[in-house]
Every structure is written in structure tokens, then in C-alpha cells.
C-alpha atoms as a PDB file:
ATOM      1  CA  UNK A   1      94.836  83.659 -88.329  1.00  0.00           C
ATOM      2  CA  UNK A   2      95.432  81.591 -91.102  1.00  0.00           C
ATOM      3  CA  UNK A   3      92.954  80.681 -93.775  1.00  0.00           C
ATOM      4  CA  UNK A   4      91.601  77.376 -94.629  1.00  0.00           C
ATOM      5  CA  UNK A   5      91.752  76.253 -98.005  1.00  0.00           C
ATOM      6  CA  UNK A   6      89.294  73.745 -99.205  1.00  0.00           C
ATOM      7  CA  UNK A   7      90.460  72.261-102.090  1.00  0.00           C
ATOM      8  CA  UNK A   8      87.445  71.034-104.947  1.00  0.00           C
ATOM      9  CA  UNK A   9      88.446  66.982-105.941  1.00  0.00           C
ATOM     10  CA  UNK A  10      90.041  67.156-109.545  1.00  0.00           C
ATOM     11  CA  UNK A  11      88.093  67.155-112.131  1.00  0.00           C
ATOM     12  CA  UNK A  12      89.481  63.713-113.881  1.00  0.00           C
ATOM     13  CA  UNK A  13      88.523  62.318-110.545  1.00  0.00           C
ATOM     14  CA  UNK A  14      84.902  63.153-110.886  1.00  0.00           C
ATOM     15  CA  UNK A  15      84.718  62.489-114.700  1.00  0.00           C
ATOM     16  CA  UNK A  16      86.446  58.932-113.902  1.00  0.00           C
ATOM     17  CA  UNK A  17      83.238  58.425-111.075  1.00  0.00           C
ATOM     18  CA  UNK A  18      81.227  59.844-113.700  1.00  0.00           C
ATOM     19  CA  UNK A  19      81.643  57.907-116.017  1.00  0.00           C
ATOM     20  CA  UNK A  20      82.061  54.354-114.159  1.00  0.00           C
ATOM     21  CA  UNK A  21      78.243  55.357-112.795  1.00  0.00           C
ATOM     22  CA  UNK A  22      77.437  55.604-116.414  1.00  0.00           C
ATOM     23  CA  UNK A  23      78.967  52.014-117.026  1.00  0.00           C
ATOM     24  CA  UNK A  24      77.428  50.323-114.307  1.00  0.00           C
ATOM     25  CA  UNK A  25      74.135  51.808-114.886  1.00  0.00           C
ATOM     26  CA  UNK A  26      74.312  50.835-119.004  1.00  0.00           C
ATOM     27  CA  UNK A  27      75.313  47.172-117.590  1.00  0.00           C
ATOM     28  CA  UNK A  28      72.479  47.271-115.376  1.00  0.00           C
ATOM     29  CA  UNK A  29      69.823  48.100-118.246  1.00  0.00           C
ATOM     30  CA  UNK A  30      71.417  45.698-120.879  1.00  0.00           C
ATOM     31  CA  UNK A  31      70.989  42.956-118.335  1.00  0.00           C
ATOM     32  CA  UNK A  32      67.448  43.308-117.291  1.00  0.00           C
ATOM     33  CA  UNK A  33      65.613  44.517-120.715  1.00  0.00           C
ATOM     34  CA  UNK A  34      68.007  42.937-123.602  1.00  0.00           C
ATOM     35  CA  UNK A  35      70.850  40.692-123.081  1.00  0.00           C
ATOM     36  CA  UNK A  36      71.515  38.152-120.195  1.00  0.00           C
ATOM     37  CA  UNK A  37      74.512  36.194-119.684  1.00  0.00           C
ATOM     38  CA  UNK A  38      74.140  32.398-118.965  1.00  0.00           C
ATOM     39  CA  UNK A  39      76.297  28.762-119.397  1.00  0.00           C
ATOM     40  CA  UNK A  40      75.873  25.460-120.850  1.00  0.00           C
ATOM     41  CA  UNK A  41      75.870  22.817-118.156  1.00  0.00           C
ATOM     42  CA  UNK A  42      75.085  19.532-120.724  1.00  0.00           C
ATOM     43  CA  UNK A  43      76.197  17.857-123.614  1.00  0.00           C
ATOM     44  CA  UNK A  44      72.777  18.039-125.026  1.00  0.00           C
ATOM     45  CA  UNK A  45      73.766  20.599-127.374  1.00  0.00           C
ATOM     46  CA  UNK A  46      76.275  19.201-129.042  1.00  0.00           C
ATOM     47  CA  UNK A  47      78.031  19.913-131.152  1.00  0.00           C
ATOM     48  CA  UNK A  48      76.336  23.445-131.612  1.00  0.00           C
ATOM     49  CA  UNK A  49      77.127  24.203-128.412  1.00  0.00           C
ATOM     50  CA  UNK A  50      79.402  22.595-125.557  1.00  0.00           C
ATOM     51  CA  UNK A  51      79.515  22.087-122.347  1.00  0.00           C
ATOM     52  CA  UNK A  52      81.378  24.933-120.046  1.00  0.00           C
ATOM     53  CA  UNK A  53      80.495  27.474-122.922  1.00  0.00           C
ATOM     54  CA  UNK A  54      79.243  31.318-121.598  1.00  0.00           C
ATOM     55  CA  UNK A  55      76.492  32.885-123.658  1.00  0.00           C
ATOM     56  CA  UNK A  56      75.059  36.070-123.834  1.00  0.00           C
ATOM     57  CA  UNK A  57      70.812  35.695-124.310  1.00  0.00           C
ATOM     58  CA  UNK A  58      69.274  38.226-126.759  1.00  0.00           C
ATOM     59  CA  UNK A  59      65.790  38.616-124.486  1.00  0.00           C
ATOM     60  CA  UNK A  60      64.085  40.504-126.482  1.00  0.00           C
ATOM     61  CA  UNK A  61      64.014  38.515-129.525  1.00  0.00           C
ATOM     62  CA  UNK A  62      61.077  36.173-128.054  1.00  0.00           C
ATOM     63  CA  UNK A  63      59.448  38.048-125.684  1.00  0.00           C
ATOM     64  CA  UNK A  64      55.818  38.740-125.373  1.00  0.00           C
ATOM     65  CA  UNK A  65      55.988  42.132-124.312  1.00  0.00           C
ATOM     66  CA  UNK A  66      57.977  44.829-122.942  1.00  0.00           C
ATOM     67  CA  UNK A  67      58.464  48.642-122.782  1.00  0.00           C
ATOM     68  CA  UNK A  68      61.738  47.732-125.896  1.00  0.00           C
ATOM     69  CA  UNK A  69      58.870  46.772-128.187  1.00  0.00           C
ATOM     70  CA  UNK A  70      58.582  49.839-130.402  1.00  0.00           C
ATOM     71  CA  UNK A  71      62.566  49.615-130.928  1.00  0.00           C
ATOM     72  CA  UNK A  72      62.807  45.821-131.058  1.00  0.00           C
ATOM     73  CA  UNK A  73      60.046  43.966-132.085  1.00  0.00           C
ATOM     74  CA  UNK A  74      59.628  40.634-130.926  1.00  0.00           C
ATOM     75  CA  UNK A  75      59.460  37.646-133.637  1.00  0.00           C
ATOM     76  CA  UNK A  76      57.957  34.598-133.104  1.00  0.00           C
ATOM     77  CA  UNK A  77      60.115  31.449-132.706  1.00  0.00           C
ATOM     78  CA  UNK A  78      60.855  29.813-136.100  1.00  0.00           C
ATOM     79  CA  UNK A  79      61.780  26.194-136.796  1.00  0.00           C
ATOM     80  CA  UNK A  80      65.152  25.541-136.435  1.00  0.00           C
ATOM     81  CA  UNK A  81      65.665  28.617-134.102  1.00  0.00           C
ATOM     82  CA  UNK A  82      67.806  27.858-130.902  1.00  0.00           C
ATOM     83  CA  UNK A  83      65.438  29.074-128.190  1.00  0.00           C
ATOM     84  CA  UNK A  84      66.520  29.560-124.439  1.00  0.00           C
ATOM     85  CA  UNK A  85      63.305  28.870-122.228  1.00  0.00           C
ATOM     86  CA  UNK A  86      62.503  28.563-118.672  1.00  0.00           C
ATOM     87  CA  UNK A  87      61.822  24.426-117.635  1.00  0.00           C
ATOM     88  CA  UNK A  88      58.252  23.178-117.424  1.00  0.00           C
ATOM     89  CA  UNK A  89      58.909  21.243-115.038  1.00  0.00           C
ATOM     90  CA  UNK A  90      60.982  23.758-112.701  1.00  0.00           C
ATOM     91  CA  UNK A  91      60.431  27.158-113.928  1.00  0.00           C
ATOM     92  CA  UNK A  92      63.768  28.693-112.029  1.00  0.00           C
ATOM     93  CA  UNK A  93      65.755  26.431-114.394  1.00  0.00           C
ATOM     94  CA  UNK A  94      66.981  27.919-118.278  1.00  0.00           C
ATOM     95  CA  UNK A  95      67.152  25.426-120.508  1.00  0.00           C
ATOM     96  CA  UNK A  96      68.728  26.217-124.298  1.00  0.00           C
ATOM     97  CA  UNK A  97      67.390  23.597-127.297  1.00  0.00           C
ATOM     98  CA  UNK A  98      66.443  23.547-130.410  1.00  0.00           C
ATOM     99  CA  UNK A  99      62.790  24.630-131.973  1.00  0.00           C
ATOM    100  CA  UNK A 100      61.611  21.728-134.007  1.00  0.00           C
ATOM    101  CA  UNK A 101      57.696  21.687-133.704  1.00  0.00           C
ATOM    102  CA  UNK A 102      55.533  25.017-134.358  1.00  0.00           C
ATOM    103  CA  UNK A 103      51.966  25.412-133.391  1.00  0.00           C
ATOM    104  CA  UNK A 104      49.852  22.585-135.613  1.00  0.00           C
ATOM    105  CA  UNK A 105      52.872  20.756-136.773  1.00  0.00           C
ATOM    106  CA  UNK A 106      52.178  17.145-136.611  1.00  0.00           C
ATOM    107  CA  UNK A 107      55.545  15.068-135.457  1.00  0.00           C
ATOM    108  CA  UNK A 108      57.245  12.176-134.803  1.00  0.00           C
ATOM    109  CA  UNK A 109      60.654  10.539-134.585  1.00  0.00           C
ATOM    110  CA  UNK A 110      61.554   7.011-136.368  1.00  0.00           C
ATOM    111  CA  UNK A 111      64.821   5.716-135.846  1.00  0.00           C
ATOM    112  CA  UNK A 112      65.701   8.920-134.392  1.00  0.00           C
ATOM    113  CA  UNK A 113      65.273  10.888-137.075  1.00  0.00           C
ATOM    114  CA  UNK A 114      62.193  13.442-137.513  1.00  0.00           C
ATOM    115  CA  UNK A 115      59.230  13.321-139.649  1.00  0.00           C
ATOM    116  CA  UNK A 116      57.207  16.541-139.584  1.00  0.00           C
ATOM    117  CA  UNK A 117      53.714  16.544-141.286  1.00  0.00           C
ATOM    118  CA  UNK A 118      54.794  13.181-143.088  1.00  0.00           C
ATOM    119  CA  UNK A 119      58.196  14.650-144.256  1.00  0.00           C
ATOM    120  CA  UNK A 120      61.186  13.804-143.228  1.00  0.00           C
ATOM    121  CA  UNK A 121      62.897  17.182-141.961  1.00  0.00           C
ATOM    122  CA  UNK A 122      66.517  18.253-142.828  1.00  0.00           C
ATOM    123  CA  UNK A 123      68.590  18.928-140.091  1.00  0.00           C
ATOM    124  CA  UNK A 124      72.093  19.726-141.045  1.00  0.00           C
ATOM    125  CA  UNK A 125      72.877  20.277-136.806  1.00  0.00           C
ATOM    126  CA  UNK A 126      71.658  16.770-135.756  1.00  0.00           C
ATOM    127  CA  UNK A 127      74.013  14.745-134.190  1.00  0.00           C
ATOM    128  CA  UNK A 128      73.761  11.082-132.501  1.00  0.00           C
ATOM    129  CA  UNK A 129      76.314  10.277-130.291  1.00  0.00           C
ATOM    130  CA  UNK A 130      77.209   6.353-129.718  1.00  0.00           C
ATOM    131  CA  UNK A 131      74.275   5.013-127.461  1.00  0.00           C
ATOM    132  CA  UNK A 132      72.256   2.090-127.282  1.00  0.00           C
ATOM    133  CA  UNK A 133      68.488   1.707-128.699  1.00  0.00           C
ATOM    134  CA  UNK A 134      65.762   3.220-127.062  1.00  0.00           C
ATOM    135  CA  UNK A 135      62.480   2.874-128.267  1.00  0.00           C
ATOM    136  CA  UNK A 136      60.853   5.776-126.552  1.00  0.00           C
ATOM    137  CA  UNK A 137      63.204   7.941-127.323  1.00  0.00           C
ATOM    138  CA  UNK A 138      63.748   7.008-131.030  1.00  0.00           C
ATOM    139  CA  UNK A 139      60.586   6.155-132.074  1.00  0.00           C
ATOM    140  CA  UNK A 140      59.011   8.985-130.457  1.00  0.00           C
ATOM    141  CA  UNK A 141      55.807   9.364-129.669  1.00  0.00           C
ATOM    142  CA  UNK A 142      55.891   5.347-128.276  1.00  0.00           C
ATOM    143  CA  UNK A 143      52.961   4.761-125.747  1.00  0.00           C
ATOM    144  CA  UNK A 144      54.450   0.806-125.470  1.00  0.00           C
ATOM    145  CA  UNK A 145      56.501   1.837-122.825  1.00  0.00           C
ATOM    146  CA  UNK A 146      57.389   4.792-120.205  1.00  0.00           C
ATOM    147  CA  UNK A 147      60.924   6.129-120.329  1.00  0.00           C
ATOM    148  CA  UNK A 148      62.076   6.032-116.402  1.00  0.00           C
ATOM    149  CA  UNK A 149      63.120   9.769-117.296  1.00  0.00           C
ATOM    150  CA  UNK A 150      59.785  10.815-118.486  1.00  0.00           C
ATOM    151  CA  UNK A 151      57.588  13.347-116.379  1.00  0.00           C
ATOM    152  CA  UNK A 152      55.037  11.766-115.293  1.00  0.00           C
ATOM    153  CA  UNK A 153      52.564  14.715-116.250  1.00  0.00           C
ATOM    154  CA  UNK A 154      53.498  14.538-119.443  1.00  0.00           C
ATOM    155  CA  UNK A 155      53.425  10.742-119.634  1.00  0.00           C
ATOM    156  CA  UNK A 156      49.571  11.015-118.797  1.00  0.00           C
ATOM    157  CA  UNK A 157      49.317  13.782-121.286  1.00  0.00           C
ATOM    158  CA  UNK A 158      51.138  11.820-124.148  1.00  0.00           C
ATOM    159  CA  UNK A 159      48.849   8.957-123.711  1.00  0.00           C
ATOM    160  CA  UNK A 160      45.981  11.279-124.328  1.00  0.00           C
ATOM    161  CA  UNK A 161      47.088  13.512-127.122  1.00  0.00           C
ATOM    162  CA  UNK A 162      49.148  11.540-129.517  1.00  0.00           C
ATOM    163  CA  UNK A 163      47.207  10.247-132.301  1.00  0.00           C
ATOM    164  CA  UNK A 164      48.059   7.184-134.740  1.00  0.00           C
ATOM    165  CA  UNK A 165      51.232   7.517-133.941  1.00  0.00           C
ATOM    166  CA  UNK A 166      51.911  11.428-134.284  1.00  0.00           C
ATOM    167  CA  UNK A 167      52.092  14.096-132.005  1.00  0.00           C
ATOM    168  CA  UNK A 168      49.871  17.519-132.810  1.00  0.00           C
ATOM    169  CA  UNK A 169      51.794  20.240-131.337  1.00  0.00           C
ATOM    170  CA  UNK A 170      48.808  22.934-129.198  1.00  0.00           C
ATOM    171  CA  UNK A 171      48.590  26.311-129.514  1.00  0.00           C
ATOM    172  CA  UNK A 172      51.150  28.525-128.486  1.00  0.00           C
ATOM    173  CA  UNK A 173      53.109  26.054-127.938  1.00  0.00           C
ATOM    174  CA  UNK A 174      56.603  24.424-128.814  1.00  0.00           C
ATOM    175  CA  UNK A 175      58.371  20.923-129.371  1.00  0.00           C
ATOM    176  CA  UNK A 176      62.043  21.458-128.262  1.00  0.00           C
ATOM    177  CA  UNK A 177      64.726  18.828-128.917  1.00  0.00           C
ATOM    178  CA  UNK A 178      68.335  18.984-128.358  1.00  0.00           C
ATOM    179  CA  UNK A 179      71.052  18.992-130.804  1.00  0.00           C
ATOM    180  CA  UNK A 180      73.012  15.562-129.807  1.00  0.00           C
ATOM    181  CA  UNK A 181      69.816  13.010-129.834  1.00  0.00           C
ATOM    182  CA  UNK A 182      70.815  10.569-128.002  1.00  0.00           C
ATOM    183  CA  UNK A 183      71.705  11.969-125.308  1.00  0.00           C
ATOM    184  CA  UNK A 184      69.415  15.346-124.542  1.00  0.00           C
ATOM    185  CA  UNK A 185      66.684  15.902-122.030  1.00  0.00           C
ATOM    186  CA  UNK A 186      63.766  17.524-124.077  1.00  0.00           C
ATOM    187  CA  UNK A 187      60.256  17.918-125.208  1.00  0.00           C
ATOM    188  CA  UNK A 188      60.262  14.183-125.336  1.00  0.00           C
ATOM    189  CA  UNK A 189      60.341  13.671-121.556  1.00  0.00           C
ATOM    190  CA  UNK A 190      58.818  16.744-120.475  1.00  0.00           C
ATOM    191  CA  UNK A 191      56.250  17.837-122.858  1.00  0.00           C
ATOM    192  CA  UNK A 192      55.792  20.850-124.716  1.00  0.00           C
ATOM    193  CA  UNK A 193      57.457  24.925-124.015  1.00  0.00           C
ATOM    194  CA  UNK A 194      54.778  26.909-123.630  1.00  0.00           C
ATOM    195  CA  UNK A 195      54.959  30.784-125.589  1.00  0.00           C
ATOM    196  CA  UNK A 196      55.272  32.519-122.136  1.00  0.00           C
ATOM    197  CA  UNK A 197      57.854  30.867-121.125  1.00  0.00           C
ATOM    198  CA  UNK A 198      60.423  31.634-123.798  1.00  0.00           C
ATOM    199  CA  UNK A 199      63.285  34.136-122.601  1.00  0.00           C
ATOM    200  CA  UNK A 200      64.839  34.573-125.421  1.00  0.00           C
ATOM    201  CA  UNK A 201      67.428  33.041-128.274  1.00  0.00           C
ATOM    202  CA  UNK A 202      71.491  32.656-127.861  1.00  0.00           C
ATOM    203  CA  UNK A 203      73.233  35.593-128.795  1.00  0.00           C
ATOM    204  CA  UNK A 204      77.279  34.359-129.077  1.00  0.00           C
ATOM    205  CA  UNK A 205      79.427  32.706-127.209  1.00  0.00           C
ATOM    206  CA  UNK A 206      81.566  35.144-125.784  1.00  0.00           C
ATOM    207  CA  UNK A 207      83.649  32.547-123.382  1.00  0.00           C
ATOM    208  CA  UNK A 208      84.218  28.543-123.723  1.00  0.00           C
ATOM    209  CA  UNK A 209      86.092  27.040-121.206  1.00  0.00           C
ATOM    210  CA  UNK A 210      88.881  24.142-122.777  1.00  0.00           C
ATOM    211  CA  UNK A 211      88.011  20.822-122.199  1.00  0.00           C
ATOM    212  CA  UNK A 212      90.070  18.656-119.776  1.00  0.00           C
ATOM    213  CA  UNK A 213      93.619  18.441-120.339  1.00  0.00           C
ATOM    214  CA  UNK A 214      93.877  20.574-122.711  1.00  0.00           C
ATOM    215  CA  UNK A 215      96.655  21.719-125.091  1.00  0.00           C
ATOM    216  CA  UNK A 216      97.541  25.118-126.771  1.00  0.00           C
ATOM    217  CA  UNK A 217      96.182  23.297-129.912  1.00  0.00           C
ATOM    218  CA  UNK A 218      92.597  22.906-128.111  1.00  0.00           C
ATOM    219  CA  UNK A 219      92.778  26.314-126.228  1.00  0.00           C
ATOM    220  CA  UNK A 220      92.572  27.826-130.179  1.00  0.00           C
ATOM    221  CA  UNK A 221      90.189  25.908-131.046  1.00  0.00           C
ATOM    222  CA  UNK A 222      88.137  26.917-128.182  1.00  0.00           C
ATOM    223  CA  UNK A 223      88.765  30.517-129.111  1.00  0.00           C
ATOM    224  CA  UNK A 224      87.773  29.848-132.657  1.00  0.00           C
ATOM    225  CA  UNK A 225      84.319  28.246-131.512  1.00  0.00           C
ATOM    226  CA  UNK A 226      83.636  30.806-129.351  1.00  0.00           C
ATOM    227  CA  UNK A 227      84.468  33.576-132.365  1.00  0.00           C
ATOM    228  CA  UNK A 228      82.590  31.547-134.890  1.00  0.00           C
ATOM    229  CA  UNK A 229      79.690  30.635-132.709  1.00  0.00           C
ATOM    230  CA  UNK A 230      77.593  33.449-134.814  1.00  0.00           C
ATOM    231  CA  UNK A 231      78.383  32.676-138.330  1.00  0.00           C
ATOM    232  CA  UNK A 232      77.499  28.937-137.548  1.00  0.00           C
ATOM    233  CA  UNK A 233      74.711  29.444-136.091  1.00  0.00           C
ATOM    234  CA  UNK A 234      73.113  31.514-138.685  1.00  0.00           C
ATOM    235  CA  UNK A 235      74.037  29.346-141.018  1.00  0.00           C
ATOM    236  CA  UNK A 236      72.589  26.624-139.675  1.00  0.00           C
ATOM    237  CA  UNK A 237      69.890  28.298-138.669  1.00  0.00           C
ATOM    238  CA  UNK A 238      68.411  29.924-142.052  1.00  0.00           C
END
């Protein structure tokens, strides 16, 4: 009779199974404790950041707690920060803007621009695309007249907190605006971002899609957004 052999897989086989297990699994923890991958759908960033680009979301930067504590500390969201939260209004939606108003900061916009405790407030990433007046949104808080775009919530809650003119941001709380002014859905219409409901803060770009029609001139200079996305943003930033 003849004998069966029973041959063992290779070995490169198993160490190639191996270590694509260990890959997936790595993925798998980096995307539920510390990084999470998401895309700008609006313009309201702009120009900081555009619309098609692909971020990666550092979550442990602004979270309240987690088992990652002892080996990244959360920090509390500073002025200026760019701050990815989940929507007030709609709590499945991530929205990305930009910190402006901390916990007792007293604010308002004139002429678009913003005045924080009675100072006017430098902000080197401001930008105010072509659009025609709006006092609500310009001369912000303005209890003359609702914005069609406001929440109504947060209408009745404007009316009740805003105080000669200036808005007192709570506790634990946020005032968010978007980079391009005049054209950004924010804190304005929808009130303030509460502490436990901030994911986290905009790691890099690491993909932006080319704008229409596009040319091998504008295809670099996507790459060289998406590359420089870091060094801008901490310099703006601090």
C-alpha cells in the first residue's frame, strides 16, 4: 500500500496570513481608539480646507475619556483649534470648524469680523468670499431679525441669552465658526458645541481630490495642499 503524504502549508504562506491578521487587526484598533478617517463635503472651510479633501481625525486629542488616557492625555480645545464635532442638531452628522469662543468668552461679530471680550481677535485664516450683506450673520448676535437658516431652538435660546449685544459662551461649551464667513453653517445658526460632543481635531490631509477640470498644474497643487496641510495648520493654529 502506498503511503499518504500530508504535506504542512509553507511557512511564507502562514507568515504572509500572519502577518495580514496583524495588519487588519492594527487598522482595526487605530480606527476605533485614535484616528478616524473622514471628508470635507462644504466650502465652509475654506481656504484651510476644501471641498473633496480626505482627513484622518486624531480622536483622542479631545476626548473626555478613554482606556488611551494614561498614554495620550486629552487637552482641552483651545481657541483657534480646528475641532471635528458631532452636529447639535443631528448628532450622526461630523461637522469640522473652527474654535473661536471658550467657556466665559463674551462675543460678537460686527461687519463680520469678531470681537471677543471687547477686542477685536486676529485671525490670520479668515476668509470672506464675495456675498451679499446679511445682518444676522455679520452683525452677529442680531435679535432684529431671524436668519431663515437658523434653528429654531437656538433662535429661542439666542433671544434669551444674548446680552447688550454680546453673546456669553456656557460652560463646557463652544462657539464654532467656519473658516470662509460668508458662506459657513455654524454656531451662528445652530447654537453652541457642547464638550461631549467633540470627537476630536484634524490630523492631515492625506487625499484631496482636484477640482473640476483640472490640469497637471492643479493635480500638484492638490498634492502640495494635501502634503502641507500640517505645517499650515500649525502655523495657523499657534
Amino acid at each position: 500500500m502506498s503511503q499518504r503524504h500530508h504535506h504542512a502549508p509553507p511557512h511564507g504562506f502562514l507568515s504572509a496570513i500572519k502577518g495580514l491578521f496583524e495588519i487588519v487587526i492594527a487598522a482595526l484598533f487605530l480606527v476605533t481608539f485614535v484616528v478616524q478617517p473622514s471628508r470635507i463635503p462644504s466650502e465652509s472651510m475654506l481656504p484651510t480646507l476644501r471641498v473633496g479633501d480626505f482627513l484622518l481625525i486624531d480622536k483622542q486629542s479631545f476626548a473626555p475619556s478613554g482606556f488611551l488616557d494614561r498614554l495620550l492625555p486629552p487637552t482641552m480645545p483651545r481657541r483657534g483649534d480646528l475641532a471635528v464635532f458631532h452636529y447639535p442638531v443631528d448628532g450622526s452628522v461630523h461637522l469640522v470648524k473652527r474654535v473661536i469662543g471658550l467657556p466665559g468668552d463674551r462675543l460678537r461679530l460686527r461687519d463680520g469680523h469678531v470681537l471677543l471680550n471687547g477686542q477685536p481677535l486676529a485671525e490670520p485664516y479668515a476668509f470672506y468670499s464675495a456675498a451679499r450683506p446679511n445682518g444676522f450673520r455679520d452683525d452677529f448676535p442680531s435679535l432684529r431679525e431671524a436668519d431663515p437658516n437658523v434653528d429654531p431652538q437656538w433662535w429661542i435660546e439666542l433671544r434669551r441669552s444674548a446680552s447688550s449685544g454680546e453673546l456669553t459662551v456656557p460652560p463646557d461649551r463652544y462657539f464654532v465658526l467656519g473658516d470662509n464667513r460668508n458662506d459657513s453653517d455654524d454656531s451662528r445658526y445652530w447654537g453652541f458645541v457642547p464638550r461631549d460632543a467633540m470627537v476630536g481635531r484634524p490630523l492631515l490631509v492625506y487625499f484631496a481630490l482636484p477640482p473640476e477640470h483640472t490640469t497637471n498644474t492643479s493635480v500638484l497643487a492638490n498634492l502640495l495642499h494635501a502634503l502641507s496641510y500640517g505645517a499650515r495648520s500649525m502655523h495657523v493654529l499657534h
